[in-house]
PDB file of N, CA and C in Angstrom:
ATOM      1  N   UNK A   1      12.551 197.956 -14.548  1.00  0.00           N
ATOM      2  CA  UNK A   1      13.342 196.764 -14.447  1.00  0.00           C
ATOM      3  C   UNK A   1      12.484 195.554 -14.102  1.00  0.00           C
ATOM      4  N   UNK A   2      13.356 194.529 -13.948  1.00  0.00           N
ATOM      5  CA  UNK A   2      12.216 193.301 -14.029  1.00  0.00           C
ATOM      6  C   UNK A   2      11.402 193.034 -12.150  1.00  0.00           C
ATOM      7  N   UNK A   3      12.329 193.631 -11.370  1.00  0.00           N
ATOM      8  CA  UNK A   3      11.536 193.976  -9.980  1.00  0.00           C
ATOM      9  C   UNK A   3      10.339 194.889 -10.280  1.00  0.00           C
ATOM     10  N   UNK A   4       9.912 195.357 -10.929  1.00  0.00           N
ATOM     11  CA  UNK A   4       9.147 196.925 -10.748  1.00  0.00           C
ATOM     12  C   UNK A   4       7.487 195.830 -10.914  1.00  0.00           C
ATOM     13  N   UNK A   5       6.754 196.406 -10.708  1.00  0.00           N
ATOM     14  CA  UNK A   5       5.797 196.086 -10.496  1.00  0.00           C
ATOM     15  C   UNK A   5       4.562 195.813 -12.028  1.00  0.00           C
ATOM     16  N   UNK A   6       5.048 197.128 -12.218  1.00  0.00           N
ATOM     17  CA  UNK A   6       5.277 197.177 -13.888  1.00  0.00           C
ATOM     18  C   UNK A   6       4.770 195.998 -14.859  1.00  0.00           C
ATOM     19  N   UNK A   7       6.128 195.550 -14.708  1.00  0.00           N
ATOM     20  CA  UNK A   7       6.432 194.376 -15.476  1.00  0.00           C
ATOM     21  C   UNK A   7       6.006 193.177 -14.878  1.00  0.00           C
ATOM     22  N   UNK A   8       5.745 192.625 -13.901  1.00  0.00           N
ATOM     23  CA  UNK A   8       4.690 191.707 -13.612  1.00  0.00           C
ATOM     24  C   UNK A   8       3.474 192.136 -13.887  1.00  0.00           C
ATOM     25  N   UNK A   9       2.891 193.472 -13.981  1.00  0.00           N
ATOM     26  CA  UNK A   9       1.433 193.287 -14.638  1.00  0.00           C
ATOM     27  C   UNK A   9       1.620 193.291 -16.196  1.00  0.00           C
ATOM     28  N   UNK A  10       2.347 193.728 -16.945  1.00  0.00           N
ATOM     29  CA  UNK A  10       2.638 193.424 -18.427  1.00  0.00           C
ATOM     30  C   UNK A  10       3.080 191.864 -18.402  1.00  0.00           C
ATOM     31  N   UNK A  11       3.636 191.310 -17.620  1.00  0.00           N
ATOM     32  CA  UNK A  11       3.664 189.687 -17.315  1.00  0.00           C
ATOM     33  C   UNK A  11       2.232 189.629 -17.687  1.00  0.00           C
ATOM     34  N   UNK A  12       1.562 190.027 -16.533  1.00  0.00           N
ATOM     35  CA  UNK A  12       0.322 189.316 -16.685  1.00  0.00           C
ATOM     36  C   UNK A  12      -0.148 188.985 -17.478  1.00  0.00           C
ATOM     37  N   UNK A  13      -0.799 190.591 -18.466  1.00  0.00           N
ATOM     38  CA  UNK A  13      -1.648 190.976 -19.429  1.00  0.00           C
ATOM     39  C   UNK A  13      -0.649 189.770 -20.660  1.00  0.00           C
ATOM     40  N   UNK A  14       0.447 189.594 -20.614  1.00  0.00           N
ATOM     41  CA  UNK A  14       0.963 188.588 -21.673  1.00  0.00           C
ATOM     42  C   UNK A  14      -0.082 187.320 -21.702  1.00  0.00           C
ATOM     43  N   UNK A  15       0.852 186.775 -20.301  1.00  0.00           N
ATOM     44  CA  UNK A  15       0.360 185.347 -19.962  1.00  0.00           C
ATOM     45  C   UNK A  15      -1.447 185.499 -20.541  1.00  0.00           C
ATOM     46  N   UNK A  16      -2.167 186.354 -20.112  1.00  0.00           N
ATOM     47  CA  UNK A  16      -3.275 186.235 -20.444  1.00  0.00           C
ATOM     48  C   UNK A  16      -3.992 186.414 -21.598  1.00  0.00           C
ATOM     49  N   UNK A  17      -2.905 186.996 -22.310  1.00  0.00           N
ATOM     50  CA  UNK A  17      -3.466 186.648 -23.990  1.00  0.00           C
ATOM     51  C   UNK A  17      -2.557 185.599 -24.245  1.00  0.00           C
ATOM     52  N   UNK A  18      -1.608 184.754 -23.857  1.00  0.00           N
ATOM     53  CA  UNK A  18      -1.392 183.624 -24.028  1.00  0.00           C
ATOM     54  C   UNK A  18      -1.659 182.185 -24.039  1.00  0.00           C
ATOM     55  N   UNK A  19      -2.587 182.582 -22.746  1.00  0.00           N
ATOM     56  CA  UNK A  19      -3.832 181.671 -22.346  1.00  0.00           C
ATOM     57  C   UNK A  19      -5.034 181.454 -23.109  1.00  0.00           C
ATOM     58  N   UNK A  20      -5.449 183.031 -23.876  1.00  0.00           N
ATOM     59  CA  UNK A  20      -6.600 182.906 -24.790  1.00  0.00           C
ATOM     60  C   UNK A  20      -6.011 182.327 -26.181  1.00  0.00           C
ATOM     61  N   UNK A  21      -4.661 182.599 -26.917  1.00  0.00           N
ATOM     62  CA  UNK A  21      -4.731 182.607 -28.437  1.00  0.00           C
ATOM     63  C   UNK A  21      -3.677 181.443 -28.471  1.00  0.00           C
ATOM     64  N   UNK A  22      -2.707 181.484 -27.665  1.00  0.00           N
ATOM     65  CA  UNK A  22      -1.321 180.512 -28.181  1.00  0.00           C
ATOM     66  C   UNK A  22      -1.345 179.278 -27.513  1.00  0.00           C
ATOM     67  N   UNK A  23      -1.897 178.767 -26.354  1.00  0.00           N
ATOM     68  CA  UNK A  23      -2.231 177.743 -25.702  1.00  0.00           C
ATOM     69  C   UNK A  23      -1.167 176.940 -25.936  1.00  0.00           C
ATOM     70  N   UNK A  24       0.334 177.254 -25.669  1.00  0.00           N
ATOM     71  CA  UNK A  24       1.201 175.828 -26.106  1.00  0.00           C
ATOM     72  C   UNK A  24       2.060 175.784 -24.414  1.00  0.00           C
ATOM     73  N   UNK A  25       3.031 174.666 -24.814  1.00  0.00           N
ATOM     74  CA  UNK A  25       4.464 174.981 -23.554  1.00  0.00           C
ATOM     75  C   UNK A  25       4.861 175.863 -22.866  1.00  0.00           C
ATOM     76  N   UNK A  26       5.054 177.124 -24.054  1.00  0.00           N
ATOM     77  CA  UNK A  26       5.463 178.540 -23.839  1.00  0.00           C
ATOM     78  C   UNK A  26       4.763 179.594 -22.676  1.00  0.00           C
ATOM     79  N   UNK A  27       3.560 178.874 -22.961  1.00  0.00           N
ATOM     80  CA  UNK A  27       2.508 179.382 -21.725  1.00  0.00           C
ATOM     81  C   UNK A  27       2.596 179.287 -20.909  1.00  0.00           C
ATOM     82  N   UNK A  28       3.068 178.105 -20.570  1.00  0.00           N
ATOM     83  CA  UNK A  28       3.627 177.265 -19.081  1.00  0.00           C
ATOM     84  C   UNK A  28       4.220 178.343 -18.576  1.00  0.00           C
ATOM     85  N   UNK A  29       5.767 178.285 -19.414  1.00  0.00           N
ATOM     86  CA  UNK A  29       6.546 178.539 -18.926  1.00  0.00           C
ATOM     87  C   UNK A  29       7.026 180.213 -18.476  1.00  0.00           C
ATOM     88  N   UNK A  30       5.683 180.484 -19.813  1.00  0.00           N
ATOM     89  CA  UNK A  30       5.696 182.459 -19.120  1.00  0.00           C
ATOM     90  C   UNK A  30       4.616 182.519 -17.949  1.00  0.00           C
ATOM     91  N   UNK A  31       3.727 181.362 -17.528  1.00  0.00           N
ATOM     92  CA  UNK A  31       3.201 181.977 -16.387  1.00  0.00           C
ATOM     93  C   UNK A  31       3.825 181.126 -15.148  1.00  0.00           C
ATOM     94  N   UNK A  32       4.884 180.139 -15.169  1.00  0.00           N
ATOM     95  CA  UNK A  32       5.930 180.029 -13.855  1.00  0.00           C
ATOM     96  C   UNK A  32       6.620 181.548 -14.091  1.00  0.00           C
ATOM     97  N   UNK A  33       7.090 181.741 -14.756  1.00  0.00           N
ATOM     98  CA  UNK A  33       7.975 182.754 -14.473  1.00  0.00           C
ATOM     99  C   UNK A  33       7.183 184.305 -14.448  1.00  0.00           C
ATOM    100  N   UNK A  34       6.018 184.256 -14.655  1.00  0.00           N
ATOM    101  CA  UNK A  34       5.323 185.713 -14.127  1.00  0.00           C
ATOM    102  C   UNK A  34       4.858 185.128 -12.352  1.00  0.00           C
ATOM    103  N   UNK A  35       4.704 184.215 -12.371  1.00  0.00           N
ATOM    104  CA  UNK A  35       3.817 183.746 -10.373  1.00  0.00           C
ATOM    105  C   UNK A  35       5.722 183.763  -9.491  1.00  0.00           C
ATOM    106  N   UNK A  36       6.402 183.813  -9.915  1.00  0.00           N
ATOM    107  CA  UNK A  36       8.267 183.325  -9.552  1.00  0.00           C
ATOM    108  C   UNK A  36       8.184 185.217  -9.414  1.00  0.00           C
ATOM    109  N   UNK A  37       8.599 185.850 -10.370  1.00  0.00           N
ATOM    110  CA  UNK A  37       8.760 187.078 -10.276  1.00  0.00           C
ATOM    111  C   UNK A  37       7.686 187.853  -9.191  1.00  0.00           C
ATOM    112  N   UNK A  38       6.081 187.520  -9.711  1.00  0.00           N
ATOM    113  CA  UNK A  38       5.227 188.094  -8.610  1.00  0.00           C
ATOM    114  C   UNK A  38       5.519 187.427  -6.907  1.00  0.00           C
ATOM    115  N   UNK A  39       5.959 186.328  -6.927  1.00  0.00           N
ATOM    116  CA  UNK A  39       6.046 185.754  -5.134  1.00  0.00           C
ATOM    117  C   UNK A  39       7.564 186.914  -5.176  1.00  0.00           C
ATOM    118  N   UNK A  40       8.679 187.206  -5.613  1.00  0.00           N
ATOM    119  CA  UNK A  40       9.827 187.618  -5.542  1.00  0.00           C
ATOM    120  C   UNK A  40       9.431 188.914  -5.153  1.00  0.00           C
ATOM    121  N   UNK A  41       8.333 189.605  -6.246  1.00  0.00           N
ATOM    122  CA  UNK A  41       8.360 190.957  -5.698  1.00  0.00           C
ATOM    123  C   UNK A  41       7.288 191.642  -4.566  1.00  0.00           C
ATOM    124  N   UNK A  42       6.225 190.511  -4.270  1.00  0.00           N
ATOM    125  CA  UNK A  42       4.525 190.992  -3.002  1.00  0.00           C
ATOM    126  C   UNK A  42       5.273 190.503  -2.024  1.00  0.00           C
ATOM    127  N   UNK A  43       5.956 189.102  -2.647  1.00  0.00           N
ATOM    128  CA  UNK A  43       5.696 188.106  -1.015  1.00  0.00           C
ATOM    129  C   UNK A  43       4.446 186.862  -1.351  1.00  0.00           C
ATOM    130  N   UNK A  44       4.008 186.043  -0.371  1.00  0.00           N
ATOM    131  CA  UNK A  44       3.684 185.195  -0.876  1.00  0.00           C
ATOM    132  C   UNK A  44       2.056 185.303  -0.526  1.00  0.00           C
ATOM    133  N   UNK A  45       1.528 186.744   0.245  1.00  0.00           N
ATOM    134  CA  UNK A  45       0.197 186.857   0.750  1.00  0.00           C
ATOM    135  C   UNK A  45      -0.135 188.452  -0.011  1.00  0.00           C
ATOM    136  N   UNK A  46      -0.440 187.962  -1.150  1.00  0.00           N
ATOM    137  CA  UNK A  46      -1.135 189.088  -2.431  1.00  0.00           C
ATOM    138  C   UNK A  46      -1.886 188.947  -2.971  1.00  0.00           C
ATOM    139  N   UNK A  47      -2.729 189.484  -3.507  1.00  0.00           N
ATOM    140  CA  UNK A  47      -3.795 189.970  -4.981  1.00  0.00           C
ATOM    141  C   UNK A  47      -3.023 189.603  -5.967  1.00  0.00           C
ATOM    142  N   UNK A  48      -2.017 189.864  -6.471  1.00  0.00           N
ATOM    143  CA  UNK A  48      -1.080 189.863  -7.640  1.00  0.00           C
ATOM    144  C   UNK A  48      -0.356 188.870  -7.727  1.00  0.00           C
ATOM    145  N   UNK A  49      -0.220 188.029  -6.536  1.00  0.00           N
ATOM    146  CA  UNK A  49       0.421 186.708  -6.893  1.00  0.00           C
ATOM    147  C   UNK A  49      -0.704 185.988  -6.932  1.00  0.00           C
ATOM    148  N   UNK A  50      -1.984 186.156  -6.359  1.00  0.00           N
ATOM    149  CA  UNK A  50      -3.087 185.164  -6.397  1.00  0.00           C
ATOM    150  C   UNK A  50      -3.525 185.100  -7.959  1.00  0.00           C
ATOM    151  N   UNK A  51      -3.110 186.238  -8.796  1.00  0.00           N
ATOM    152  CA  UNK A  51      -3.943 186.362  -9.744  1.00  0.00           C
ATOM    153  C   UNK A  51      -2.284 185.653 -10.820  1.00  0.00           C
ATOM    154  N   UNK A  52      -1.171 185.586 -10.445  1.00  0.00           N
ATOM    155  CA  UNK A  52      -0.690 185.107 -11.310  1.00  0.00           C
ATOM    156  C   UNK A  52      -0.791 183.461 -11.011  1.00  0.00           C
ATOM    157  N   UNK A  53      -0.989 183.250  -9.902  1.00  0.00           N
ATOM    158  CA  UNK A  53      -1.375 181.530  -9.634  1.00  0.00           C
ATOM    159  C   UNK A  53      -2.104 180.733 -10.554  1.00  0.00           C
ATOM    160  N   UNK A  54      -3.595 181.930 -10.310  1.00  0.00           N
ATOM    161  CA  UNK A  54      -4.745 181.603 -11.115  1.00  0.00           C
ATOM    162  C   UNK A  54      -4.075 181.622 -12.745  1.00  0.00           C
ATOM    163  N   UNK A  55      -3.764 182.873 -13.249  1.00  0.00           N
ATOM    164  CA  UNK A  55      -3.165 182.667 -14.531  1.00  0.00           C
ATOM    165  C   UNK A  55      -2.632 180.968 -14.952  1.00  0.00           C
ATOM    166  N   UNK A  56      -1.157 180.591 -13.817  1.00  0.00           N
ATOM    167  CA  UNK A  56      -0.510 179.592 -13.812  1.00  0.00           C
ATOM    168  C   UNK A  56      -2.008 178.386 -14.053  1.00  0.00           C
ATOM    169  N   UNK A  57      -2.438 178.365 -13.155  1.00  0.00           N
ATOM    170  CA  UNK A  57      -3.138 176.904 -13.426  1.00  0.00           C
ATOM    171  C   UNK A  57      -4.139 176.893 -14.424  1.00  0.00           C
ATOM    172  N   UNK A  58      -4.698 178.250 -14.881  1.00  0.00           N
ATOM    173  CA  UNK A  58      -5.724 178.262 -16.330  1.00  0.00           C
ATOM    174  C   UNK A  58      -4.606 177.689 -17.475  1.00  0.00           C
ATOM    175  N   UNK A  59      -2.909 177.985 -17.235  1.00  0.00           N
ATOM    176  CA  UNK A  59      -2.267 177.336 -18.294  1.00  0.00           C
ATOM    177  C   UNK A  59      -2.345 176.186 -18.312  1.00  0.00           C
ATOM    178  N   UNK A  60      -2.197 175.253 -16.980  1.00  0.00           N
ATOM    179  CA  UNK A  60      -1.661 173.967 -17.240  1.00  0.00           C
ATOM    180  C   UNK A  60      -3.224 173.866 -17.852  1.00  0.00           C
ATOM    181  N   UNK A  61      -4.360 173.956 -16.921  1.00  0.00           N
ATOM    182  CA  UNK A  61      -5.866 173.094 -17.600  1.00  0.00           C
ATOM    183  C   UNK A  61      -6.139 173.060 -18.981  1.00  0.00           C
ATOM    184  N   UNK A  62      -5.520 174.301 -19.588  1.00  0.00           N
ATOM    185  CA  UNK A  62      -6.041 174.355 -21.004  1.00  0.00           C
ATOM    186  C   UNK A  62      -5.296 173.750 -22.147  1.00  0.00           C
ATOM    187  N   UNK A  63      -3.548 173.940 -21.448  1.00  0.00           N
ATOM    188  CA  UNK A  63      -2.802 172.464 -22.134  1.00  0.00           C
ATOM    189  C   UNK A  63      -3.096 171.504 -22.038  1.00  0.00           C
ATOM    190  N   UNK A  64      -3.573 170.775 -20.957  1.00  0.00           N
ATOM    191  CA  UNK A  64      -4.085 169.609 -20.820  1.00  0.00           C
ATOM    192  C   UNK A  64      -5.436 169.486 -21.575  1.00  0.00           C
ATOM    193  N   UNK A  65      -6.423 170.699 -21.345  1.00  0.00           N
ATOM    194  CA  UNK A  65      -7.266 170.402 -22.268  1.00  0.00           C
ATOM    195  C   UNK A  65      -7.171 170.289 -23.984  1.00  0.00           C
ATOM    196  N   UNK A  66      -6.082 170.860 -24.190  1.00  0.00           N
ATOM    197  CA  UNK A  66      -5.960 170.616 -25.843  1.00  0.00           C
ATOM    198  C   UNK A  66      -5.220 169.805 -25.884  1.00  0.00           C
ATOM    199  N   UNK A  67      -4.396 169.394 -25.219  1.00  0.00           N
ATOM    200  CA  UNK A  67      -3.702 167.817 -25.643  1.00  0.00           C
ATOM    201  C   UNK A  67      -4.870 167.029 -25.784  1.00  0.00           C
ATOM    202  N   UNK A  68      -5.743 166.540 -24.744  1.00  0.00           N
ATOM    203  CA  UNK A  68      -6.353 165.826 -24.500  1.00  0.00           C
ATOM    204  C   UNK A  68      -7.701 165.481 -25.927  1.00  0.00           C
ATOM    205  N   UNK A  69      -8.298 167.106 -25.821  1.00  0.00           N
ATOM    206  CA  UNK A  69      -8.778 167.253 -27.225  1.00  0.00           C
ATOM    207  C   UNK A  69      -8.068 166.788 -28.603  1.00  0.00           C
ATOM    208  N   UNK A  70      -6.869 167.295 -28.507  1.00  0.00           N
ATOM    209  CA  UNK A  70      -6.545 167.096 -29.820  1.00  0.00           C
ATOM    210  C   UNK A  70      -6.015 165.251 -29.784  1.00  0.00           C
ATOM    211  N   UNK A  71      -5.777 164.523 -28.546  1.00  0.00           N
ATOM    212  CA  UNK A  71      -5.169 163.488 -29.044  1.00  0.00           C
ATOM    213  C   UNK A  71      -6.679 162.521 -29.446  1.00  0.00           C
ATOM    214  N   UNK A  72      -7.797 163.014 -28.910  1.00  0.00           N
ATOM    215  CA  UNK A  72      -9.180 162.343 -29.436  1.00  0.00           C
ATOM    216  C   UNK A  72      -9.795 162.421 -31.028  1.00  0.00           C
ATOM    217  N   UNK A  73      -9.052 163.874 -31.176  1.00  0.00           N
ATOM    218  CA  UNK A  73      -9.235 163.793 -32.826  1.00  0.00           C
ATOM    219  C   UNK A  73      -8.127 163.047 -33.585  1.00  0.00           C
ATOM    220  N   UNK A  74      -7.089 162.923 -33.272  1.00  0.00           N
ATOM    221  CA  UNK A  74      -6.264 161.850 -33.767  1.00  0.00           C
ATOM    222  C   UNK A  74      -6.719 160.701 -33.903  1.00  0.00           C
ATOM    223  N   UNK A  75      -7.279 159.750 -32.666  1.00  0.00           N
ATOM    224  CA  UNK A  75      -7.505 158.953 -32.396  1.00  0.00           C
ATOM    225  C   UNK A  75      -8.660 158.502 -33.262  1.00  0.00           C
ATOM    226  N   UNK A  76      -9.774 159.259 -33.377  1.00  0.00           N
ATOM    227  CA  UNK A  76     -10.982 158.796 -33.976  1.00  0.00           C
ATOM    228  C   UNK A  76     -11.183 158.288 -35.208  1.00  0.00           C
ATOM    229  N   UNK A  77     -10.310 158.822 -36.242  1.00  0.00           N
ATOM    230  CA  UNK A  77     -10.391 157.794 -37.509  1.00  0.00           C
ATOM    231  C   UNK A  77     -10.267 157.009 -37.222  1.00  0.00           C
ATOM    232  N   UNK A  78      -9.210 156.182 -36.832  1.00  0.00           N
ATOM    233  CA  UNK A  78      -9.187 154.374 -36.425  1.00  0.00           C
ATOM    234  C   UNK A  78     -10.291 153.978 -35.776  1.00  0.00           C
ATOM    235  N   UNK A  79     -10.726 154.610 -34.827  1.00  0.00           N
ATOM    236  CA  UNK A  79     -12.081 154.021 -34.229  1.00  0.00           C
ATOM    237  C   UNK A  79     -13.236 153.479 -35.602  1.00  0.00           C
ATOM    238  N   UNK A  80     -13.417 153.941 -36.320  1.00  0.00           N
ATOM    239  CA  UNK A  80     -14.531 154.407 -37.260  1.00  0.00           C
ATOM    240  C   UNK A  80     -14.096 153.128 -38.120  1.00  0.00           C
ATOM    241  N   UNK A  81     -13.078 152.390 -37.712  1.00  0.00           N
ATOM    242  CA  UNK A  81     -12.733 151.189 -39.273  1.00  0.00           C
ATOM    243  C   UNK A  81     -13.943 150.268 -39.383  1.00  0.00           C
ATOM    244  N   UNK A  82     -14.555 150.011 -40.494  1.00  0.00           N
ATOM    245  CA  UNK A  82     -15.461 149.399 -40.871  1.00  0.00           C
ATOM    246  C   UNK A  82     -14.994 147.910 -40.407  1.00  0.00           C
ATOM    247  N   UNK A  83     -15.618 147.460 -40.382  1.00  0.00           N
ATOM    248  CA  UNK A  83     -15.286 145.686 -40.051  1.00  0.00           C
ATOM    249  C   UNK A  83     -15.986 144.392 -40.851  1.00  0.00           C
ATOM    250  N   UNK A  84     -15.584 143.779 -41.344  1.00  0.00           N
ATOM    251  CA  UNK A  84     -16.308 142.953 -42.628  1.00  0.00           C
ATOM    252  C   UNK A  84     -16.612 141.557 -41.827  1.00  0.00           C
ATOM    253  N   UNK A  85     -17.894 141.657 -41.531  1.00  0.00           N
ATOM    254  CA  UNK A  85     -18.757 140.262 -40.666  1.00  0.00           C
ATOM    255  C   UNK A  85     -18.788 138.816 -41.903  1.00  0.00           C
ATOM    256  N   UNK A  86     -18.522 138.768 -43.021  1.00  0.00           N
ATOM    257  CA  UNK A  86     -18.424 137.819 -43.540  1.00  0.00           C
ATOM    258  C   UNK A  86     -18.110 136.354 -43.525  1.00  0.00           C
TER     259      UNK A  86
END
């Protein structure tokens, strides 16, 4: 069941190929809800919630890092406009 211990480490192992391949929202929101389930089922002084924390914040950095990436490749054609000194 979703208490069992179980299933917060299959949480995990998700979130953490979620973190490597899918990098979107969704990530977010499966590693609040794997660190929510892990504080629900250790308590708040664990190995297993420390490691879904860590999970949690490798999500937000790496969303932020591909937003951030990707809004620079957007951005850069316009940078590049030629300009006519004439």
């Amino acid at each position: 069941g979703r208490n069992d211990p179980k299933f917060v480490y299959a949480l995990q192992q998700l979130v953490q190929f979620s973190n490597e391949f899918i990098q979107d929202t969704s990530t977010i929101e499966l590693s609040k809800y794997t660190f929510d389930r892990a504080r629900t089922i250790y308590g708040y002084e664990s190995i297993v919630v420390a490691h879904s924390h860590r999970a949690l914040s490798k999500s937000l950095i790496t969303l932020a890092s591909t937003t951030f990436s990707r809004r620079i490749t957007q951005e850069s054609p316009s940078d590049n406009k030629s300009t006519d000194f004439s």
